[in-house]
Protein backbone atom coordinates (compact mmCIF):
# COMPACT_ATOMS: atom_id res chain seq x y z
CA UNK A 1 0.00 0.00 0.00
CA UNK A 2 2.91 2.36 0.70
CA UNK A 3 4.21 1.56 -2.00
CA UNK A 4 1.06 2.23 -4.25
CA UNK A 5 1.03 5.75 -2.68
CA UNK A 6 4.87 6.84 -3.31
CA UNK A 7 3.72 5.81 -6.88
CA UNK A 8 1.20 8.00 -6.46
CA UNK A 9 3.24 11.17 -5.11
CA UNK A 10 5.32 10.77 -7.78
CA UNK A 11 3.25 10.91 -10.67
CA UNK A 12 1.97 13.74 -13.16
CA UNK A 13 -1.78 13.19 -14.35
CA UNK A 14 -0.76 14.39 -17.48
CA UNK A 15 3.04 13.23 -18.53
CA UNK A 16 2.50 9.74 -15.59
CA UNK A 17 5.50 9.12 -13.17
CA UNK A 18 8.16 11.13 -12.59
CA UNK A 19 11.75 10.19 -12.63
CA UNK A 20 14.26 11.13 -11.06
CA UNK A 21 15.34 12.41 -14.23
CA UNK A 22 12.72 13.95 -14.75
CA UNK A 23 12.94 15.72 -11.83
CA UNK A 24 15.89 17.17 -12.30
CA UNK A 25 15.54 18.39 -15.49
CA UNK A 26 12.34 20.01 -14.56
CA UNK A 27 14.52 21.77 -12.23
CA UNK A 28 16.97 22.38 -14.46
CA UNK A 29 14.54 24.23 -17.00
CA UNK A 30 12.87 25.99 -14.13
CA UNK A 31 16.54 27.20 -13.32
CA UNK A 32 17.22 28.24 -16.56
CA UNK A 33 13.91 30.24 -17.07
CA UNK A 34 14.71 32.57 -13.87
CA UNK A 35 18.18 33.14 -15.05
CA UNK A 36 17.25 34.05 -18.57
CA UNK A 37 14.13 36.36 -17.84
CA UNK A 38 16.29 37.87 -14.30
CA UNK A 39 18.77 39.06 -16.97
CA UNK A 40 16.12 40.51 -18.54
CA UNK A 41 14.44 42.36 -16.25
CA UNK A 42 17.77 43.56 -15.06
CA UNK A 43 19.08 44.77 -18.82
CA UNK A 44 15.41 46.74 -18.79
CA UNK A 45 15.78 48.08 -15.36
CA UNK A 46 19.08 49.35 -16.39
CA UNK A 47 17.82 51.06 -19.20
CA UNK A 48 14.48 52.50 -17.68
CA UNK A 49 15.42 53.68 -14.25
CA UNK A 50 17.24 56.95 -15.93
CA UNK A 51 14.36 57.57 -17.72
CA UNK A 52 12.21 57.05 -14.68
CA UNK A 53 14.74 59.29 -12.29
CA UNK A 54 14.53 61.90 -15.03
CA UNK A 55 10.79 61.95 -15.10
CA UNK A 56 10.59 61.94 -11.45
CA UNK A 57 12.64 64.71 -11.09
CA UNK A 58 10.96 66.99 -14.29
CA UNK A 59 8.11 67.20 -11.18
CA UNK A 60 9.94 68.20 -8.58
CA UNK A 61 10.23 71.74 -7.34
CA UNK A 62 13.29 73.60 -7.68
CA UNK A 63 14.43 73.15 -3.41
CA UNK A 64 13.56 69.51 -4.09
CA UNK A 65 15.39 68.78 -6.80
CA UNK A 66 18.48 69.55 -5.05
CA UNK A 67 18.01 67.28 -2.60
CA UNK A 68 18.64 63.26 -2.05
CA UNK A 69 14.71 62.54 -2.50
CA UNK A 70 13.69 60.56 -5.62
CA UNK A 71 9.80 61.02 -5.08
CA UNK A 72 8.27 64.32 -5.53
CA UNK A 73 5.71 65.50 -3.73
CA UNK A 74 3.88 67.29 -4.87
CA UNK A 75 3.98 67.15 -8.29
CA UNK A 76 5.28 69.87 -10.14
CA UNK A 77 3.25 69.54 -13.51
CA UNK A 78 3.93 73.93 -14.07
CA UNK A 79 7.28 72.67 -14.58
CA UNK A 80 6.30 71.78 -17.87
CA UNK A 81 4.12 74.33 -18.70
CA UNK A 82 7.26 76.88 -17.72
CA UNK A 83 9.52 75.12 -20.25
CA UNK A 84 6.94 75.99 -22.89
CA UNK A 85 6.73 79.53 -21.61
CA UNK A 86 10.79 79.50 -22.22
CA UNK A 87 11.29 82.59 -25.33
CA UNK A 88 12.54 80.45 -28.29
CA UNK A 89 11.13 77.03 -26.84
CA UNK A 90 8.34 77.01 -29.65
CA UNK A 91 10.94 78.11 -32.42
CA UNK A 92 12.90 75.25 -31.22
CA UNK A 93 9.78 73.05 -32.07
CA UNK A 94 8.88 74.21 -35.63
CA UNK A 95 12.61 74.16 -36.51
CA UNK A 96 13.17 70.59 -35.63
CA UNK A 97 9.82 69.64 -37.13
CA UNK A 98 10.83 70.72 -40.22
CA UNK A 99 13.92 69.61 -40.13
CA UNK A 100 13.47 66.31 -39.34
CA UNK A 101 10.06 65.92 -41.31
CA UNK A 102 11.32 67.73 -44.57
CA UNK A 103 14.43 66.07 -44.34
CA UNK A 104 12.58 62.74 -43.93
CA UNK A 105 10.75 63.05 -46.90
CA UNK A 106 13.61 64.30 -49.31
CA UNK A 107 15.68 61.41 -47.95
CA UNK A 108 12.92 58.91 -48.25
CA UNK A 109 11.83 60.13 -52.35
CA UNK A 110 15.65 61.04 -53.24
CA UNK A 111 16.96 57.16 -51.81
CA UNK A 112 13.87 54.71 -52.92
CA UNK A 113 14.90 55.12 -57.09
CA UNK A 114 18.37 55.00 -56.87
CA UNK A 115 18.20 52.09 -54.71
CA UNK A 116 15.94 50.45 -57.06
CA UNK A 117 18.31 51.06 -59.83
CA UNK A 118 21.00 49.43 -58.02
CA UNK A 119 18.63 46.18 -56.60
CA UNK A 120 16.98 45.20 -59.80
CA UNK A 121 18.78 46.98 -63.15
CA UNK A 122 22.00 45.48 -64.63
CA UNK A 123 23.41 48.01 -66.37
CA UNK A 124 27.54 48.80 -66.82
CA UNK A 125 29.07 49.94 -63.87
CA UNK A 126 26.38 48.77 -61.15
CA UNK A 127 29.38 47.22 -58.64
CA UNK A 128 31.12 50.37 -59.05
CA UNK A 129 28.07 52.29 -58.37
CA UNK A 130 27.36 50.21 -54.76
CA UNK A 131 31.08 50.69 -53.94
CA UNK A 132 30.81 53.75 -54.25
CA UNK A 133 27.19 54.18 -52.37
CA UNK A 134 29.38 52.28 -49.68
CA UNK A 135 32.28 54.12 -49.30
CA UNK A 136 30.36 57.62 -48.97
CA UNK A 137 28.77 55.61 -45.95
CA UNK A 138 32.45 55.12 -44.79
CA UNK A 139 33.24 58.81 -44.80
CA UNK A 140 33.17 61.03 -41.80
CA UNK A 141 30.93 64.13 -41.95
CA UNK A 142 33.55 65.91 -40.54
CA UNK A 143 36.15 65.27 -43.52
CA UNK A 144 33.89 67.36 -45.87
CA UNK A 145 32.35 70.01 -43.33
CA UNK A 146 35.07 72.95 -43.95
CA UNK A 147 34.07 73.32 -47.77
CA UNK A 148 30.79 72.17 -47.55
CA UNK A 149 30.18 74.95 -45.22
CA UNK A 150 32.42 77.49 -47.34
CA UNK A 151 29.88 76.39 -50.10
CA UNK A 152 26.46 76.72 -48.13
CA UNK A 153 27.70 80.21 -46.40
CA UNK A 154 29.82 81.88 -48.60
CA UNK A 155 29.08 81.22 -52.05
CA UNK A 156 24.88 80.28 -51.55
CA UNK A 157 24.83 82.70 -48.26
CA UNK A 158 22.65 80.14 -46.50
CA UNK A 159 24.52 80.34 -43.39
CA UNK A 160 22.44 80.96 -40.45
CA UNK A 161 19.24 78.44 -41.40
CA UNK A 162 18.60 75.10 -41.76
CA UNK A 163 18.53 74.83 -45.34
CA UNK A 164 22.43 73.60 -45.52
CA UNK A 165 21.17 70.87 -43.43
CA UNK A 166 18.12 69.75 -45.33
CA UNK A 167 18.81 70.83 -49.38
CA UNK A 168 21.38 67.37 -49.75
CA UNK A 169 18.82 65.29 -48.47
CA UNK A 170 16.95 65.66 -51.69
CA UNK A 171 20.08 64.37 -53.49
CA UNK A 172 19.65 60.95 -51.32
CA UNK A 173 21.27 59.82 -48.42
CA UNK A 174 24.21 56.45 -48.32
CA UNK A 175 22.85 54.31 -45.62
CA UNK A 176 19.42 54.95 -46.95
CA UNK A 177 20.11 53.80 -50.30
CA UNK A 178 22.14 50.85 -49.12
CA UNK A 179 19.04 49.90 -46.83
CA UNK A 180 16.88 50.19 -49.36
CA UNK A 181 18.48 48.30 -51.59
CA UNK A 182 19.39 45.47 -49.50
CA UNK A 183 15.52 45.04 -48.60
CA UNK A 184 14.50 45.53 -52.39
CA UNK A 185 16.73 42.32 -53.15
CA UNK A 186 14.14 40.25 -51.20
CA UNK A 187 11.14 41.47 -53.57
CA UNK A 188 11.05 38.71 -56.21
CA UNK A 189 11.59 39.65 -59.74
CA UNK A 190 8.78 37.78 -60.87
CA UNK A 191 6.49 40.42 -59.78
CA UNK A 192 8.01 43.38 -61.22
CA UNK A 193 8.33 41.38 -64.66
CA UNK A 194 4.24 40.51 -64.47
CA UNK A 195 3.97 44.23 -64.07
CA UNK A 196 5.73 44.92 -66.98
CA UNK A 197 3.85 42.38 -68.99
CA UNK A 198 0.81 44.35 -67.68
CA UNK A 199 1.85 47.75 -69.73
CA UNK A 200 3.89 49.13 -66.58
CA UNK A 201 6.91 51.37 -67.51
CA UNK A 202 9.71 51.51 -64.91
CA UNK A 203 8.47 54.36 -62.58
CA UNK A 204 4.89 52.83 -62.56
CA UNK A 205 5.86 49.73 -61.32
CA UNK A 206 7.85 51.52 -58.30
CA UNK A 207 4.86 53.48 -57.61
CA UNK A 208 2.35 50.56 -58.09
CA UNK A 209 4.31 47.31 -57.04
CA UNK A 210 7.60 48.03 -55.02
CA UNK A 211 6.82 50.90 -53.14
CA UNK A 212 3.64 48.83 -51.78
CA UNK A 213 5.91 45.82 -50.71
CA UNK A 214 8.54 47.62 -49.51
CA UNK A 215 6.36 49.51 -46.65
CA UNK A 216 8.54 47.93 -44.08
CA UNK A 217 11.67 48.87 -45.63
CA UNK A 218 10.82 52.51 -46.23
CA UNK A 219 9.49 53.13 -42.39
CA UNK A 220 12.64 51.85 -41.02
CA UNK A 221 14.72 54.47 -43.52
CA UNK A 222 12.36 56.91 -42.38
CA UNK A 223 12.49 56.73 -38.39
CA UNK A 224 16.30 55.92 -39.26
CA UNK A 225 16.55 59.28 -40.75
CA UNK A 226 13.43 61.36 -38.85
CA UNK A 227 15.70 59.81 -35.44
CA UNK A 228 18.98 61.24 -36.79
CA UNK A 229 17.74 64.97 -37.77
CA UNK A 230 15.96 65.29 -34.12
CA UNK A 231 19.04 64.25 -32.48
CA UNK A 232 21.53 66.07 -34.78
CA UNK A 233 23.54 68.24 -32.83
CA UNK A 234 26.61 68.72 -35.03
CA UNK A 235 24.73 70.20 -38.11
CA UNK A 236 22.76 73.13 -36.47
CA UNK A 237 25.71 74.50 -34.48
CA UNK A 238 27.74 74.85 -37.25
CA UNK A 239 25.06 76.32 -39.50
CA UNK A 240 22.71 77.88 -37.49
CA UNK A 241 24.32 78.88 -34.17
CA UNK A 242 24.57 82.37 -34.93
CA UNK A 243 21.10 82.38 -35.31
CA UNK A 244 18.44 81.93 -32.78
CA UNK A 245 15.17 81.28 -34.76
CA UNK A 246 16.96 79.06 -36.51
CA UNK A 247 18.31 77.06 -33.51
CA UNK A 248 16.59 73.12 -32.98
CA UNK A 249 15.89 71.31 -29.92
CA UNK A 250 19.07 69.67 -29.44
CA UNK A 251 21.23 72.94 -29.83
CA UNK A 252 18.96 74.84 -27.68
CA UNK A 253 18.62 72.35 -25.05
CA UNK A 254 22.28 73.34 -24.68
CA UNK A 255 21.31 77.26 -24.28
CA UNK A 256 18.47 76.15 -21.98
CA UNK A 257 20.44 74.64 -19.20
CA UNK A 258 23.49 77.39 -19.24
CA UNK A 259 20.42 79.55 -18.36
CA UNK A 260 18.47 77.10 -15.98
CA UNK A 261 21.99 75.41 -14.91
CA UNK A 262 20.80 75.28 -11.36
CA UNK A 263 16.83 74.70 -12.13
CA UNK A 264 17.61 70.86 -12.86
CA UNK A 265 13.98 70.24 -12.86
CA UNK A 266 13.27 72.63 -15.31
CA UNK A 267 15.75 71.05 -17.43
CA UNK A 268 15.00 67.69 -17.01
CA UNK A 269 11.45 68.85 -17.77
CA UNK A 270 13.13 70.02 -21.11
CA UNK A 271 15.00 66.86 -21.68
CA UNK A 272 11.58 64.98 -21.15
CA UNK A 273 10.01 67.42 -24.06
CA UNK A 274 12.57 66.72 -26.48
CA UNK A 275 12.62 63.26 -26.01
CA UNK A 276 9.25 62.38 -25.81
CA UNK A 277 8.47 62.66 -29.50
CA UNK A 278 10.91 60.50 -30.59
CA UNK A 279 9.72 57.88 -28.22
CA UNK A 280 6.81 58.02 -29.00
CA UNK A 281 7.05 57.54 -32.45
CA UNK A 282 9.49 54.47 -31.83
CA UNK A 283 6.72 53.03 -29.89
CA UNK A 284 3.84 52.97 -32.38
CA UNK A 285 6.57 52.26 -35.50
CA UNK A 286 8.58 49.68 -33.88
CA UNK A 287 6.55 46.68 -35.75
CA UNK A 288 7.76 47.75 -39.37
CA UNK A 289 10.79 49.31 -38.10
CA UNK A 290 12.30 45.77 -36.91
CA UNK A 291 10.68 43.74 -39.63
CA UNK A 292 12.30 46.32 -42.19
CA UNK A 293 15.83 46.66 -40.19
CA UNK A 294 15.16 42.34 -40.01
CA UNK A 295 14.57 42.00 -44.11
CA UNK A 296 17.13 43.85 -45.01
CA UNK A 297 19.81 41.22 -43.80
CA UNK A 298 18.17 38.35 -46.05
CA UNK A 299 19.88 38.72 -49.27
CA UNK A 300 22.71 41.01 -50.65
């Protein structure tokens, strides 16, 4: 009878008896499950807390925010509405807008036909054409910034806006076009050819077949690009520093904190406004932004 009810401790009603062996590697997988998901909490905890501390202070009040306590209370939500207040705070808004939106769009319409060209014509000189794409990829931004600013200021006088900035993105953009093209490899031909058979000239069948399937492809080039021209900090202070209203978010962040350099709430308030957008975006775009940054690896 004892016997009957070890049997019975021992057994699973839906996989029978349990074995030693069994047992163990039940353990073992439970063992593994809490390592792999602790790691993963922790590697998210490492990378939300600043964002959290940052919020947390944004609400504080001024006295607070000085001090060693990481709740506020109470919540400072004028903070906010104080940044906004900020002279040139707006300006900073509109100028980033459009010159990460503009500059989006150029980059975007300039990129898509040359990478097409490059993907699925075979003409003379197509290697020499990608080699090329690829080693203006490999060159620094700061190798060409001396005359490409003696061009923009002195002989255009564009110097003080943001034109400098977004005129070449109509001309295309390397790393877009090299995207692009990578992900257009994984379209078959087959359907560009029944499209031709169909009456469709060349720029038809971008418009009407490759543009279509290549939505995933095209978002990640976009937030790739709309992500760089937010952050870009280089371009509008050599351009447009001597110019206020032309200034961006991430330049006058700068100016914001040398005047607010003991209001830390204020300018983590700031920080919070500048980087909420971009979040934000992310968030709702991050389906076809992996699946587009994960195609583009498939063939080349």
């Amino acid at each position: 009878m004892a016997q009957v009810l070890d049997a019975v401790k021992e057994a699973d009603p839906a996989t029978g008896p349990v074995t030693p062996a069994g047992r163990r590697a039940r353990r073992k997988s439970l063992l593994n499950w809490i390592a792999v998901h602790s790691l993963g909490v922790a590697a998210a905890l490492f990378f939300v807390l600043p964002f959290v501390f940052l919020v947390l202070t944004s609400l504080m009040s001024g006295q607070q925010a000085l001090t060693r306590d990481l709740w506020p209370h109470p919540f400072e939500w004028s903070n906010y509405q104080r940044v906004f207040e900020t002279d040139g705070f707006l300006t900073w808004w509109k100028n980033t807008l459009l010159y990460a939106g503009l500059g989006t769009v150029l980059t975007v319409v300039s990129s898509l036909p040359v990478a097409y060209a490059l993907a699925k014509f075979r003409f003379r000189g197509r290697q020499l054409s990608l080699m090329l794409v690829i080693s203006m990829m490999m060159l620094p931004p700061q190798v060409v910034v001396i005359p490409m600013y003696l061009f923009w200021a002195k002989q255009l006088d564009l110097s003080g806006t943001l034109w400098p900035l977004i005129i070449p993105m109509a001309f295309g953009d390397a790393f877009s076009i090299f995207l692009l093209r990578q992900f257009l490899l994984t379209i078959p031909n087959e359907y560009l050819d029944a499209a031709k058979v169909d009456g469709c000239g060349e720029l038809r069948t971008l418009l009407r077949v490759v543009v279509p399937m290549a939505k995933p492809g095209i978002a990640a080039v976009a937030l790739f690009q709309f992500f760089y021209a937010w952050n870009d900090y280089f371009g509008p202070q050599i351009y447009a520093s001597e110019n206020p209203a032309a200034w961006t978010l991430s330049y006058g962040l700068e100016s914001f904190k040398s005047a607010h350099h003991t209001d830390w709430n204020l300018t983590m308030a700031a920080t919070v406004l500048v980087m909420a957008p971009v979040i934000l975006v992310f968030f709702f775009a991050q389906k076809a932004f992996v699946e587009g940054v994960t195609l583009t690896g498939v063939k080349g």
